[in-house]
Structure formats: C-alpha cells, structure tokens
C-alpha atoms as a PDB file:
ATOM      1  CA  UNK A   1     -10.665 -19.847 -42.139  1.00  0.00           C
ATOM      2  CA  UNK A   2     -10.099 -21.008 -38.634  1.00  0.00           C
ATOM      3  CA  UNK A   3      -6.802 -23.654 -39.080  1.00  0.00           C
ATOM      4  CA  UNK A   4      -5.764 -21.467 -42.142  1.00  0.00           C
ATOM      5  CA  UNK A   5      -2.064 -19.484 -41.740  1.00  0.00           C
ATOM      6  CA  UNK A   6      -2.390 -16.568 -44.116  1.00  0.00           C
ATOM      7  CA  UNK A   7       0.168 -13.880 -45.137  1.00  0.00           C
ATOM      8  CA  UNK A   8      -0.113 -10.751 -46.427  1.00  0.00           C
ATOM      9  CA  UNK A   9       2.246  -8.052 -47.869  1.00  0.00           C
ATOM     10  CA  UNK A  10       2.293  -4.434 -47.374  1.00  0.00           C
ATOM     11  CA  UNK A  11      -0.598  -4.593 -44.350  1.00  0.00           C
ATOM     12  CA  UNK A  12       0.612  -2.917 -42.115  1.00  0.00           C
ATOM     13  CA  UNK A  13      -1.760  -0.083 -43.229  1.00  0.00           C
ATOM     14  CA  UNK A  14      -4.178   0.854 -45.657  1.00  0.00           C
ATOM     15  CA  UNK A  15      -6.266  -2.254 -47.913  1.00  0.00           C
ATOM     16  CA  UNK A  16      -3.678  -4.940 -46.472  1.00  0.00           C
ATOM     17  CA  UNK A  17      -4.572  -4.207 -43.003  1.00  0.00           C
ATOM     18  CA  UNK A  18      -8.287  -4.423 -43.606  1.00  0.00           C
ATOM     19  CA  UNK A  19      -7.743  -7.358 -45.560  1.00  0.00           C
ATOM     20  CA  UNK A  20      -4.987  -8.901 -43.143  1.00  0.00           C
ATOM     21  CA  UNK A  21      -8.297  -8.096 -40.198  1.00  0.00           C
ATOM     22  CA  UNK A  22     -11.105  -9.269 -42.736  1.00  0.00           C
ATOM     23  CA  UNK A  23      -8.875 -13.013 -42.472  1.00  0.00           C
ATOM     24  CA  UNK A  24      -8.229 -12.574 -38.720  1.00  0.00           C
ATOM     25  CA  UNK A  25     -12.220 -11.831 -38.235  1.00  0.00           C
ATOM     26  CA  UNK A  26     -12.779 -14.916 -40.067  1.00  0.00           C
ATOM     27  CA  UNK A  27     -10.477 -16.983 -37.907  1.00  0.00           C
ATOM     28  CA  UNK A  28      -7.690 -17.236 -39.813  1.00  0.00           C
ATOM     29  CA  UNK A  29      -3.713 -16.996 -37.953  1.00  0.00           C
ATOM     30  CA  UNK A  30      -2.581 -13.984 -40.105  1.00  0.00           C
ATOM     31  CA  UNK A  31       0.798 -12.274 -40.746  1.00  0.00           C
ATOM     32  CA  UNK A  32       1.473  -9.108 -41.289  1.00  0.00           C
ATOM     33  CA  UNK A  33       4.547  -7.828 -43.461  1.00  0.00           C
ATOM     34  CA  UNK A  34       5.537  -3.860 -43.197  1.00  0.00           C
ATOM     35  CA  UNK A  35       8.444  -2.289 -43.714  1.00  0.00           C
ATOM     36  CA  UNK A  36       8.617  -0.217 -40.328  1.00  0.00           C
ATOM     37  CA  UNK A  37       9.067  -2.802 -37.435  1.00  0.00           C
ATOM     38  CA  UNK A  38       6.884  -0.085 -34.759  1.00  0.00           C
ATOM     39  CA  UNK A  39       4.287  -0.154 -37.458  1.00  0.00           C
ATOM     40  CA  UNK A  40       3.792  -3.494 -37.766  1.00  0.00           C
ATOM     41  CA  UNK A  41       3.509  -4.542 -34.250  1.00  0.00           C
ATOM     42  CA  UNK A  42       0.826  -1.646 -34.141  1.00  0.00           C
ATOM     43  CA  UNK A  43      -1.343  -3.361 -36.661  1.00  0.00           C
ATOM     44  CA  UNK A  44      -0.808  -6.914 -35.326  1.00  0.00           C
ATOM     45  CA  UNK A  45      -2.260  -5.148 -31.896  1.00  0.00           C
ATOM     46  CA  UNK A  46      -4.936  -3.441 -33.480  1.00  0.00           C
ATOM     47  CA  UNK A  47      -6.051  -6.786 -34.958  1.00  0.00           C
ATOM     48  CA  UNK A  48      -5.614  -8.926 -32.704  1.00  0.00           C
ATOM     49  CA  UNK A  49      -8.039  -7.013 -30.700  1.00  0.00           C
ATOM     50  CA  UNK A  50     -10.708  -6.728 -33.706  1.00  0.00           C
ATOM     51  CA  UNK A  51     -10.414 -10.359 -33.764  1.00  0.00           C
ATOM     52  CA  UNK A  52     -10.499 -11.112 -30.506  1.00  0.00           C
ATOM     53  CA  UNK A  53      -7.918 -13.776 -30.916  1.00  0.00           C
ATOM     54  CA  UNK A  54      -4.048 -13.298 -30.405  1.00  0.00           C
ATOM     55  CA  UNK A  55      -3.046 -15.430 -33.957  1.00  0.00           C
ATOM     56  CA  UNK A  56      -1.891 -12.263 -35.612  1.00  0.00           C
ATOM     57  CA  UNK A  57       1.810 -12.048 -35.928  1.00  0.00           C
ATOM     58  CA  UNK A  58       4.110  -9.134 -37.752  1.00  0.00           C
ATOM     59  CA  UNK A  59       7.005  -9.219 -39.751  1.00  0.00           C
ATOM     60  CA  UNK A  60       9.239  -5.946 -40.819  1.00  0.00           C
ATOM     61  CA  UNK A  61      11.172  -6.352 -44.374  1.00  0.00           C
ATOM     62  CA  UNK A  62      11.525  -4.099 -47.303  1.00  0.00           C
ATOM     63  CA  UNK A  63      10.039  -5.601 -49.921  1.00  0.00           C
ATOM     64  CA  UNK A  64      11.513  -4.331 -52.820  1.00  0.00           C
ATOM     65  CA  UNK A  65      14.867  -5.564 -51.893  1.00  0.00           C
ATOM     66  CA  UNK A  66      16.004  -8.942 -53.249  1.00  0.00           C
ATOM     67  CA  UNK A  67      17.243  -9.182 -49.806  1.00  0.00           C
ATOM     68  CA  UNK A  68      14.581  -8.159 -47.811  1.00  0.00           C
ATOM     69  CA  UNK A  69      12.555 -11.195 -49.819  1.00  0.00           C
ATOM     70  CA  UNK A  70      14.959 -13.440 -49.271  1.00  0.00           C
ATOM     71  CA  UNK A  71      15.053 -13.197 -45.405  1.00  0.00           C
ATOM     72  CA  UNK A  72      11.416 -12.810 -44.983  1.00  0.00           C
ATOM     73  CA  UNK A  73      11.082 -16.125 -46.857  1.00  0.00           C
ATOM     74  CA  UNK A  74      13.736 -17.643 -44.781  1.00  0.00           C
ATOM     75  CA  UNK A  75      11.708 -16.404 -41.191  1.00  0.00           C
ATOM     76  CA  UNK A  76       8.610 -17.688 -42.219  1.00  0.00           C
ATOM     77  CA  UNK A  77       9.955 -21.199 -43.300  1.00  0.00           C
ATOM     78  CA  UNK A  78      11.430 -21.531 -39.877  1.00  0.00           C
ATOM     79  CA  UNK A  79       8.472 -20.105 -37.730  1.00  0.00           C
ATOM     80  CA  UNK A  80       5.266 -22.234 -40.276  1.00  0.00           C
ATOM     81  CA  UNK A  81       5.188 -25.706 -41.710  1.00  0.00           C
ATOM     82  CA  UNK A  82       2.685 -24.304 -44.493  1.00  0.00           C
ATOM     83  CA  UNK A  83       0.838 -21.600 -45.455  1.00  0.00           C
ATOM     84  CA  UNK A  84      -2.978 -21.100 -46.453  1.00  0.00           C
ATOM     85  CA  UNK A  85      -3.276 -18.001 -48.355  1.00  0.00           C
ATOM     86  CA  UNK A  86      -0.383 -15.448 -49.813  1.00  0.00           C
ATOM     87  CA  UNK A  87      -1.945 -12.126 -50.951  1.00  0.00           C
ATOM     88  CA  UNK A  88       0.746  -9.877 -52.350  1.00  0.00           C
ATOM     89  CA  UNK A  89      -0.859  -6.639 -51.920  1.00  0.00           C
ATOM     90  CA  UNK A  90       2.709  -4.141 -51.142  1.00  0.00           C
ATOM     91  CA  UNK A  91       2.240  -1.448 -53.702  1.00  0.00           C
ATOM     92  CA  UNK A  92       3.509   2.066 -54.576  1.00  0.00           C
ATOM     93  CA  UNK A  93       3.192   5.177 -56.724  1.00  0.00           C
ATOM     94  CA  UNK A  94       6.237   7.245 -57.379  1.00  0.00           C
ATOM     95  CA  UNK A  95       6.531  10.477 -59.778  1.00  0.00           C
ATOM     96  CA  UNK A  96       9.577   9.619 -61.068  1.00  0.00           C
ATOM     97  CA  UNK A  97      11.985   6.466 -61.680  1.00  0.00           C
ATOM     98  CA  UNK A  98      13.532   5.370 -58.799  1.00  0.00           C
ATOM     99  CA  UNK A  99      15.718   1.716 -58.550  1.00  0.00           C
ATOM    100  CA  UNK A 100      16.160  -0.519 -55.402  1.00  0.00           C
ATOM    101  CA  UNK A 101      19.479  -1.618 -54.239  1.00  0.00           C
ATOM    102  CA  UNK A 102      19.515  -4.175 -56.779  1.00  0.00           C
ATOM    103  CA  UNK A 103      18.753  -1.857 -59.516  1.00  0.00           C
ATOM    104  CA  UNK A 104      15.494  -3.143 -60.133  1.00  0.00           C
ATOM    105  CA  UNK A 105      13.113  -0.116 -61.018  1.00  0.00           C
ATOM    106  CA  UNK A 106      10.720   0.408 -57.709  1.00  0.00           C
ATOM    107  CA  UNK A 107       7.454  -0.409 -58.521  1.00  0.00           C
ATOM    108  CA  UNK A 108       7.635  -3.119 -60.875  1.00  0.00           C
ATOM    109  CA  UNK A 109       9.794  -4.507 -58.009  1.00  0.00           C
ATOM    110  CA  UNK A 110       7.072  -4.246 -55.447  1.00  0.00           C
ATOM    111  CA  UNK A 111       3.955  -5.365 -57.871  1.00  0.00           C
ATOM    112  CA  UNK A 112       5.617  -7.971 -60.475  1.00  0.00           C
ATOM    113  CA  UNK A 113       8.964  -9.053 -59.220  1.00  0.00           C
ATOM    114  CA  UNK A 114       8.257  -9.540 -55.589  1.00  0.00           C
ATOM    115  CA  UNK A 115       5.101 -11.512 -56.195  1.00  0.00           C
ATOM    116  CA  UNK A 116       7.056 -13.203 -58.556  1.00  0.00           C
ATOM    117  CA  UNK A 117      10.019 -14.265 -56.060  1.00  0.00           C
ATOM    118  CA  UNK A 118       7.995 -14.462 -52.982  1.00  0.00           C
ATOM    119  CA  UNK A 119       5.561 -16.772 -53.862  1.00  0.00           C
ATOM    120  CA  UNK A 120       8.749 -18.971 -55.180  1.00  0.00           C
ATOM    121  CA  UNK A 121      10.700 -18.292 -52.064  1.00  0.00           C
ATOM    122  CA  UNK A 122       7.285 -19.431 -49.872  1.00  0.00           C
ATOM    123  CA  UNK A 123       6.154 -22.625 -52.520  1.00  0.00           C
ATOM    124  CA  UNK A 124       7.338 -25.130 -50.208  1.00  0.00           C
ATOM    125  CA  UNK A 125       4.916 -23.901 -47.925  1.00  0.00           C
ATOM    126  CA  UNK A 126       2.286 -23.643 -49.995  1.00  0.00           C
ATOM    127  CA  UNK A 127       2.087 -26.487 -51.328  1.00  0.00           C
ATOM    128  CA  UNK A 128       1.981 -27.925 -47.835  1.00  0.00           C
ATOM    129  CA  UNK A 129      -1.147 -26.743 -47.180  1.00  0.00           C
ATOM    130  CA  UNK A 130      -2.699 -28.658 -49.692  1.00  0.00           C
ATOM    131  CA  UNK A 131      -4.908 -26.140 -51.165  1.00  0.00           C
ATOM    132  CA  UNK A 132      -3.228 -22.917 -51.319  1.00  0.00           C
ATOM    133  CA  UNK A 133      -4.467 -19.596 -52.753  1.00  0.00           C
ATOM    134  CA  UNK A 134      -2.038 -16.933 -53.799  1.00  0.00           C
ATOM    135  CA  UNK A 135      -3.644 -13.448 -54.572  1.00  0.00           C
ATOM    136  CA  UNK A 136      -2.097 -10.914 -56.337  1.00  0.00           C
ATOM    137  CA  UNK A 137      -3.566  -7.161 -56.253  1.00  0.00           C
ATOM    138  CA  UNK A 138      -3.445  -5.298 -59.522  1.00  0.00           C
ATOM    139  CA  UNK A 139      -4.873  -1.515 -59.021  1.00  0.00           C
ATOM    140  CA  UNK A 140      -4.643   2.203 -60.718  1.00  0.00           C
ATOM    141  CA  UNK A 141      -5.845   1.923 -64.656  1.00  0.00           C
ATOM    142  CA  UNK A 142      -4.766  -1.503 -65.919  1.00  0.00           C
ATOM    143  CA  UNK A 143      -4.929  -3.288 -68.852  1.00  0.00           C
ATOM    144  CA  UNK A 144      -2.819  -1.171 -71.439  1.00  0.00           C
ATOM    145  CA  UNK A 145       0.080  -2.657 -73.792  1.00  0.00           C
ATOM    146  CA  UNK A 146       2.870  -3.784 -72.040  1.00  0.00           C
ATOM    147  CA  UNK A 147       5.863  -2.636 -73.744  1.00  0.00           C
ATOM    148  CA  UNK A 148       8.808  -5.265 -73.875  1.00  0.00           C
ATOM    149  CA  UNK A 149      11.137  -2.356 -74.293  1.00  0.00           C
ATOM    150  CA  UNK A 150      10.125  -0.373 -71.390  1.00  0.00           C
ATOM    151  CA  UNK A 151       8.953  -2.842 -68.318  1.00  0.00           C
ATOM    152  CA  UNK A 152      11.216  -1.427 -66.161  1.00  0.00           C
ATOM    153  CA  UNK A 153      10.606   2.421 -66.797  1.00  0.00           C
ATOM    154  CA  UNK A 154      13.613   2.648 -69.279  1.00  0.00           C
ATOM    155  CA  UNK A 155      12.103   4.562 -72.154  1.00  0.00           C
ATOM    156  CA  UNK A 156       9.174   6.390 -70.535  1.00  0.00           C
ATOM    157  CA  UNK A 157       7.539   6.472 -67.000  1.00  0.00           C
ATOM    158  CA  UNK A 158       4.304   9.089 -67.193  1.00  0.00           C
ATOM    159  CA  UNK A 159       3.162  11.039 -70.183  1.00  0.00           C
ATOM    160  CA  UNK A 160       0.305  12.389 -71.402  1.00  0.00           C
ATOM    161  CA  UNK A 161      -1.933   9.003 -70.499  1.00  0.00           C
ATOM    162  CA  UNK A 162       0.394   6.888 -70.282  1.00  0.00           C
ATOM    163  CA  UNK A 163       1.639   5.697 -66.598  1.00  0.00           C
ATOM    164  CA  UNK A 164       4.228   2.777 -64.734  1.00  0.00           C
ATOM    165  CA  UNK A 165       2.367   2.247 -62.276  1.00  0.00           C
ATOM    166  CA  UNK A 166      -0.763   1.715 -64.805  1.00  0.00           C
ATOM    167  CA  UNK A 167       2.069  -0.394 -66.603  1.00  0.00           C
ATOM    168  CA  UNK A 168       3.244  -2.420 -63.667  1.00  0.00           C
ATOM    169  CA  UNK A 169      -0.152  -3.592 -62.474  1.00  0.00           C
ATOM    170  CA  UNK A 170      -0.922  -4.743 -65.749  1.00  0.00           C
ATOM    171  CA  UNK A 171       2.278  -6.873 -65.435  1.00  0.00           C
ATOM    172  CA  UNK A 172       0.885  -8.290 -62.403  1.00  0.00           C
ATOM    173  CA  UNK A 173      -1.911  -9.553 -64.573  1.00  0.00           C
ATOM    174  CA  UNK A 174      -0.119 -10.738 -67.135  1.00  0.00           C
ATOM    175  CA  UNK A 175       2.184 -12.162 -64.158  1.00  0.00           C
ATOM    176  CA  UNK A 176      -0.599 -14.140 -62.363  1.00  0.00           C
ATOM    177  CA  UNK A 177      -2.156 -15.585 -65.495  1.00  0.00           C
ATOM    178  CA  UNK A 178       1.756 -17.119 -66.010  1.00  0.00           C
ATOM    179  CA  UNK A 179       2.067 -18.023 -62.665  1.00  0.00           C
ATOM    180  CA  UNK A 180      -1.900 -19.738 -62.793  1.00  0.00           C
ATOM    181  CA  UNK A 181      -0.348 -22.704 -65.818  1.00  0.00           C
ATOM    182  CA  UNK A 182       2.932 -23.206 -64.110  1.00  0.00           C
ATOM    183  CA  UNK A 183       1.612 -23.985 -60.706  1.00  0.00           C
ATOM    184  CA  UNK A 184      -0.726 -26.372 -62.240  1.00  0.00           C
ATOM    185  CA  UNK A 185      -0.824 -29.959 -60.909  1.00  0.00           C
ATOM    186  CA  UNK A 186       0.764 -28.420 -57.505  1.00  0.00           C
ATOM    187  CA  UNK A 187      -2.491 -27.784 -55.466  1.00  0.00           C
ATOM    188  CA  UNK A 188      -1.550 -23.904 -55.752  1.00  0.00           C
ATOM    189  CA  UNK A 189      -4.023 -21.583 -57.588  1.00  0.00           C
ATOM    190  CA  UNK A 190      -3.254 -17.892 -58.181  1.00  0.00           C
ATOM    191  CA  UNK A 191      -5.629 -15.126 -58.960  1.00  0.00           C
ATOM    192  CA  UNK A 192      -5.577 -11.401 -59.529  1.00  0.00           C
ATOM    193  CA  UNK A 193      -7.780  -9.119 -57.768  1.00  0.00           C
ATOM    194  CA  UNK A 194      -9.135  -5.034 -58.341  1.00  0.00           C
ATOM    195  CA  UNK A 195      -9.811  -3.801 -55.001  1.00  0.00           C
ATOM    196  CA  UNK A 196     -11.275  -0.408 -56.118  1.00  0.00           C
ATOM    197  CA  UNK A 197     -10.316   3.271 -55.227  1.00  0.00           C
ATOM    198  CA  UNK A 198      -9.422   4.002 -51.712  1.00  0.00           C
ATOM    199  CA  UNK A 199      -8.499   6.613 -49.481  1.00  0.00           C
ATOM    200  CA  UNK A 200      -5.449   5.287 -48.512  1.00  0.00           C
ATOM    201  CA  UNK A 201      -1.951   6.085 -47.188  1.00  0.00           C
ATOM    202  CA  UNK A 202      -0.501   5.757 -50.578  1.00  0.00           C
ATOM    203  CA  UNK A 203      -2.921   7.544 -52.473  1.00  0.00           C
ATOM    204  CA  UNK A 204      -3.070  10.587 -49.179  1.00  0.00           C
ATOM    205  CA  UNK A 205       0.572  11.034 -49.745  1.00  0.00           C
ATOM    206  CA  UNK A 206       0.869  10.417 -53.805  1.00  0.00           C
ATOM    207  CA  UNK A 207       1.821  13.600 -55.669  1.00  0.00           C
ATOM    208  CA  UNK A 208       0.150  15.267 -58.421  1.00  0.00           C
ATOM    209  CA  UNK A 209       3.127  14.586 -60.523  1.00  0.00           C
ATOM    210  CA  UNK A 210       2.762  10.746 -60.557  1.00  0.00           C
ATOM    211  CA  UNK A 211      -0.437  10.811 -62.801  1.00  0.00           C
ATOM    212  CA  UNK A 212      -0.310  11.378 -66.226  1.00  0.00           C
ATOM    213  CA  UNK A 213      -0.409  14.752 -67.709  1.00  0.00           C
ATOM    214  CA  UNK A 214      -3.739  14.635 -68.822  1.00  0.00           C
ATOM    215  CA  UNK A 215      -5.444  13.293 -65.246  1.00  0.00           C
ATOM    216  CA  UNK A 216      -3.612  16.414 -63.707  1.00  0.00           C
ATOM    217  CA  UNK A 217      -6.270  18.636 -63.233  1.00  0.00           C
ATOM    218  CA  UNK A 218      -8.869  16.474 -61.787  1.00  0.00           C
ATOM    219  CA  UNK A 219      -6.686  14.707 -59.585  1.00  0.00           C
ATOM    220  CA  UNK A 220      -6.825  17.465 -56.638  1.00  0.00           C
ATOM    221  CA  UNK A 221     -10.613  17.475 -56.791  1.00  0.00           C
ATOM    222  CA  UNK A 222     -10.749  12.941 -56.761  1.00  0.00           C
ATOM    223  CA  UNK A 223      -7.560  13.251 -53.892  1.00  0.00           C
ATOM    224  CA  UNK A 224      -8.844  15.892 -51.617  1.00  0.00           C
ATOM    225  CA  UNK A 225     -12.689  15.794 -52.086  1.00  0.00           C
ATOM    226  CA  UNK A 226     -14.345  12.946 -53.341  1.00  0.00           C
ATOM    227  CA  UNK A 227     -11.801  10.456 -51.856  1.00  0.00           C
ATOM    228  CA  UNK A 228     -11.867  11.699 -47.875  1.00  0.00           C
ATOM    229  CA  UNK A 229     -15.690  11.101 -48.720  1.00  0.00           C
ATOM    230  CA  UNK A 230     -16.694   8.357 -50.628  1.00  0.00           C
ATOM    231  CA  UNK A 231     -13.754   6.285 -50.569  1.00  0.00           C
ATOM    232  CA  UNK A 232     -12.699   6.167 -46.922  1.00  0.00           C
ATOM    233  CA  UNK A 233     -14.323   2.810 -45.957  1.00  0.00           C
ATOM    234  CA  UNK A 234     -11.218   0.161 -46.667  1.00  0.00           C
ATOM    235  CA  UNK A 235     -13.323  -2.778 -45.619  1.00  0.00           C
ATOM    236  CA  UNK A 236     -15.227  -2.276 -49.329  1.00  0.00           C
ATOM    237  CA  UNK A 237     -11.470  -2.294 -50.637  1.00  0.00           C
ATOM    238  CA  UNK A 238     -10.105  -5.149 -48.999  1.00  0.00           C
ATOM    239  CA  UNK A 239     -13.766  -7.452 -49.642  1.00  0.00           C
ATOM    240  CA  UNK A 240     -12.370  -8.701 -53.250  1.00  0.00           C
ATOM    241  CA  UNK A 241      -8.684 -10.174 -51.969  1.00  0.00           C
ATOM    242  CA  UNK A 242     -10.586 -11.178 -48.276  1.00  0.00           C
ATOM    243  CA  UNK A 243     -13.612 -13.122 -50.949  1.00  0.00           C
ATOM    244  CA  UNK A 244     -10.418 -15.225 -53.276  1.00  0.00           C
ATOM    245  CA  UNK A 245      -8.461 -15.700 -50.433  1.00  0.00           C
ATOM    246  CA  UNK A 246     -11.728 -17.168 -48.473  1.00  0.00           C
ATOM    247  CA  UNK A 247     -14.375 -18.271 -49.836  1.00  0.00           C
ATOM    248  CA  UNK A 248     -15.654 -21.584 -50.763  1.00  0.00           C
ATOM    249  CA  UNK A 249     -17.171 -20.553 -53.965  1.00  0.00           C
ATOM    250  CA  UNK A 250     -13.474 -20.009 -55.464  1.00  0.00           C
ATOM    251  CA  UNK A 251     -12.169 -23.535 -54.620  1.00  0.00           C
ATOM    252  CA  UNK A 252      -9.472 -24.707 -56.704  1.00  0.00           C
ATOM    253  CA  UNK A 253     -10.031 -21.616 -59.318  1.00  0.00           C
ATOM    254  CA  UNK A 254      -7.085 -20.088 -61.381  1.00  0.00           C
ATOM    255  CA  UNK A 255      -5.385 -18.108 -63.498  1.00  0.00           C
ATOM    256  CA  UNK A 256      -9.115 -15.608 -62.508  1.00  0.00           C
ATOM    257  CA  UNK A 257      -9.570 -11.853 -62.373  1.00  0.00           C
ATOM    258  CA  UNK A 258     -12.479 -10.037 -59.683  1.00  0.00           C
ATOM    259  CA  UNK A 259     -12.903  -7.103 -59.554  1.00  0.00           C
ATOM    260  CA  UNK A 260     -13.652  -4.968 -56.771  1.00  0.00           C
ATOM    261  CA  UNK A 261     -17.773  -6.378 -56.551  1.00  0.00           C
ATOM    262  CA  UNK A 262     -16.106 -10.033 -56.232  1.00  0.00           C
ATOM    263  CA  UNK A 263     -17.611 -10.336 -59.947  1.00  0.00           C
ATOM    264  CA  UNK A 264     -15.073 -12.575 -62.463  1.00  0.00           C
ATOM    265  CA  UNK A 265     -14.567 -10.664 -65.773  1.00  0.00           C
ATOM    266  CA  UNK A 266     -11.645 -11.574 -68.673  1.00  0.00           C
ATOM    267  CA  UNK A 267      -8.608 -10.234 -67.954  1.00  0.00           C
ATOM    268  CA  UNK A 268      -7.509  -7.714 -70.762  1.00  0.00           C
ATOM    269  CA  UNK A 269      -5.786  -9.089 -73.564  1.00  0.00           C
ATOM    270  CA  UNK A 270      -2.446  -7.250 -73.382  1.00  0.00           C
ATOM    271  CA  UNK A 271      -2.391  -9.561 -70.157  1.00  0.00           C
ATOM    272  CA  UNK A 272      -3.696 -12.928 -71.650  1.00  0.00           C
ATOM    273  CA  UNK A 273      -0.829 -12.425 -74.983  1.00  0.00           C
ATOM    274  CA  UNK A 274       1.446 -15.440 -73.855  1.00  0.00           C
ATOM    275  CA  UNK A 275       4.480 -13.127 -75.703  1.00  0.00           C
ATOM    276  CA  UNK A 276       3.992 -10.324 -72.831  1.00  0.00           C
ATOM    277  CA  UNK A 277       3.470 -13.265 -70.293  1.00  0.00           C
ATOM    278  CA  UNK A 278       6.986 -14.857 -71.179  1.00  0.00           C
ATOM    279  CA  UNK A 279       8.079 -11.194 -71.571  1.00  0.00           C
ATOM    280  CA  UNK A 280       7.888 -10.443 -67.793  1.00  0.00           C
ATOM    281  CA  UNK A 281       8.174 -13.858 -66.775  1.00  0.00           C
ATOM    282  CA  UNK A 282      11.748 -14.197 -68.002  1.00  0.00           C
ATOM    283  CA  UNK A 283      12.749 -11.090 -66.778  1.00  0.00           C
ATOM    284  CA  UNK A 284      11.393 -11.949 -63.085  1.00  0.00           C
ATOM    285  CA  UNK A 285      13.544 -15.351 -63.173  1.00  0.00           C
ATOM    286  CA  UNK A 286      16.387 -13.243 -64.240  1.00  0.00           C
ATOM    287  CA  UNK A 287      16.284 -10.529 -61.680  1.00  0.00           C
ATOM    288  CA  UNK A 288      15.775 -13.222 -58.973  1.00  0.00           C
ATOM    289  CA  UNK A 289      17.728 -16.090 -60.398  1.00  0.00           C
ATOM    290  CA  UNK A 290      20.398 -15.603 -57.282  1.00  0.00           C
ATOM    291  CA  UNK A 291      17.821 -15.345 -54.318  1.00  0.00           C
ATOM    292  CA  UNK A 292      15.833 -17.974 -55.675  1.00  0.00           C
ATOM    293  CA  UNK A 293      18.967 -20.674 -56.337  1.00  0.00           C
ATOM    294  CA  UNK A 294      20.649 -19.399 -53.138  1.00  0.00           C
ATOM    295  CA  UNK A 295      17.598 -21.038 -51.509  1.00  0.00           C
ATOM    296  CA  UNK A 296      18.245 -24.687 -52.925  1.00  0.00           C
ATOM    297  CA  UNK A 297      21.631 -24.645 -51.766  1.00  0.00           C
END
C-alpha cells in the first residue's frame, strides 16, 4: 500500500481505527474521519506511532449531516489529488427513531445515504487514482426484506425480530451491488464487507432496547460476558475491510460480498432484487440531490 492515500469513516475508534492502522501498517497515507476533533487527533497519534510513519492525518465531521459530507468532501479535494481506497465504515445503533438535521432518519443516514453521497462527493478523486476500491461495511443480522415503505424507519423500527439497523445494513448491500454497475467502465470497484462481532464502543454503549424483542434476554449475557472475552481483539474485525481494501487477490473485483474470514459468498437476494436496489438508490439521489449538484456549480 505504500503510495496509496486511503480514507476511512468513523475510525476514530473501534473496527475503523484498527482498520485505518491495519492500512497505515501496510504503508498506506491514511485518514481518519471522527466526529470529535480531540478524538481524532488521538487516533492519528496512536497510529502514526504503530506505523512508525507520520502519513496519518484526521479529519472531524458529523457524518450524518448533509453538511458535514459536504465539507469533508470539499477538505479532502483541496488537501489530495486522488484517493486509493474509501471504506465507509461510520455506523450506529439507536433504540429508537431519531432524524438528522436534514430529517433523514439516523442510521440509514450513516450506513446507506452517506456512503451513497460520499463516495459521489469524493469520485473525482477516485477515479484519479486509477484503480480505486470503495468498501462499504454492512454488520448486525443482514439480509432480510427491505421494505420500500419503511427504509427510513417510518412504519416500524424494532419488533419482535425485526430491526433498522438489521434493515439499514442490508440497504448497504443492496446499495453497493447498485453502486458496483454504475461505476462500471470508471476504474472504481465497490464491495461490501462483514467484519464480524466486536467488542466495540458502539456495541459497549448500545442499549438493551435497540435489539429486537425476542434477542432481549440473551443480549446481557453476549454484551457483558462473551463479548469482553472472545470478541475484544478488533484486528480480527477490521482483517475483512483491511483484505478488499489491500490485497492483490481482489484486483479490479466488484459488486462482491466477504465476510468476516475474507471468504466471497452471494449476497442475499433481498439485496441482489434490482426493484429494492432502485428502491434505495432513488431515494439516496433524492436526499442528496442538493449537496451533490451544489458541488458542480
């Protein structure tokens, strides 16, 4: 990776830092993205350090804010002439519906619609590098029906087994494999990734309440006992985005899922159905239809 730029999202702790320091390790210049400014310089520190080289910068930006995108996109086109590797791994688990400023429900606007609108916002970077590799993280239970009527947490959020954030990161699979055909023929590839359990700051500080009903009474037991001891190593998290946004055997590969072994298996078919594809597609250029043209202005 050494003459590769690579950014990642939401690294500033947790599976994007060990990712973000898996890159750095491998010689890659790496930003970080966080939302707390203090936090992020931390973690460039930290890595640069681990690395032992000083190519680690940090950006702060909320990235569930149209906003926030739009100005991140705008630093990073002034400070790099292209970009390697994009892994949009920001994610979140609330108990209850919450919307961003722009009224955007919160976590499909951190794991479909800012993947959607960053990696637009950062293209002309991308395909600059020649061979680009965006990476999106999907996570929790994925692979359900995506509901037209309900991708934004409208009609129901959690229920009995039924979950958003399960919901959303299915979106980001049936996101990526969209994304995959239209950057076709631009030198781009994107791919969707299953890190695997960890013990996390997310998951530390997630509430009972924001599983479904019927995962309530083992969730205590998986959050307090077997995660603090089986699942505290985020270097075997972060391996699976650190492998497709690395290695050679992945080369010019698309529209792919890994799991969290770096083994390719079919994405579910609630993802692959081009009508839930153009579903959340058209609702991503909708939402971000004004950052995006504000851009080509």
């Amino acid at each position: 990776m050494t003459g590769k730029t690579a950014l990642i999202t939401g690294s500033t702790a947790g599976i994007g830092m060990e990712t973000a320091r898996g890159l750095a390790e491998l010689g890659a210049s790496v930003i970080l993205v966080g939302i707390d400014h203090a936090q992020a310089q931390q973690a460039a520190r930290d890595i640069r350090t681990s690395a032992g080289h000083d190519r680690v910068s940090a950006f702060a930006a909320d990235l569930t804010s149209l906003h926030g995108l739009l100005r991140l996109g705008s630093q990073i086109a002034e400070r790099y002439n292209a970009l390697d590797v994009l892994v949009n791994n920001v994610g979140m688990n609330r108990p209850r519906r919450e919307l961003t400023a722009d009224g955007v429900e919160k976590m499909f606007a951190a794991h479909v619609l800012t993947p959607f609108t960053l990696t637009h916002l950062l293209l002309p970077q991308l395909k600059r590098a020649g061979h680009a590799r965006v990476v999106n993280l999907t996570g929790g239970i994925p692979g359900g029906p995506i509901e037209h009527d309900n991708l934004l947490g409208e009609r129901r959020f959690i229920g009995w087994t039924f979950s958003h954030y399960n919901h959303t990161k299915t979106m980001t699979m049936a996101l990526t494999a969209r994304l995959a055909r239209e950057l076709q023929g631009t030198g781009v590839t994107a791919n969707v990734v299953y890190p695997g359990h960890g013990y996390t700051p997310m998951n530390r500080s997630t509430p009972i309440t924001a599983f479904p009903k019927l995962y309530r009474p083992v969730a205590p037991l998986v959050l307090k006992v077997v995660a603090p001891l089986f699942l505290s190593d985020l270097t075997r998290s972060a391996r699976s985005s650190v492998y497709l946004a690395a290695s050679p055997e992945v080369e010019g590969l698309t529209g792919a899922y890994f799991d969290d072994k770096c083994r390719r298996k079919p994405l579910p078919a609630s993802a692959l159905d081009e009508r839930n594809q153009s579903a959340v597609w058209s609702l991503c250029v909708r939402l971000s239809a004004d950052t995006l043209t504000s851009t080509q202005a």
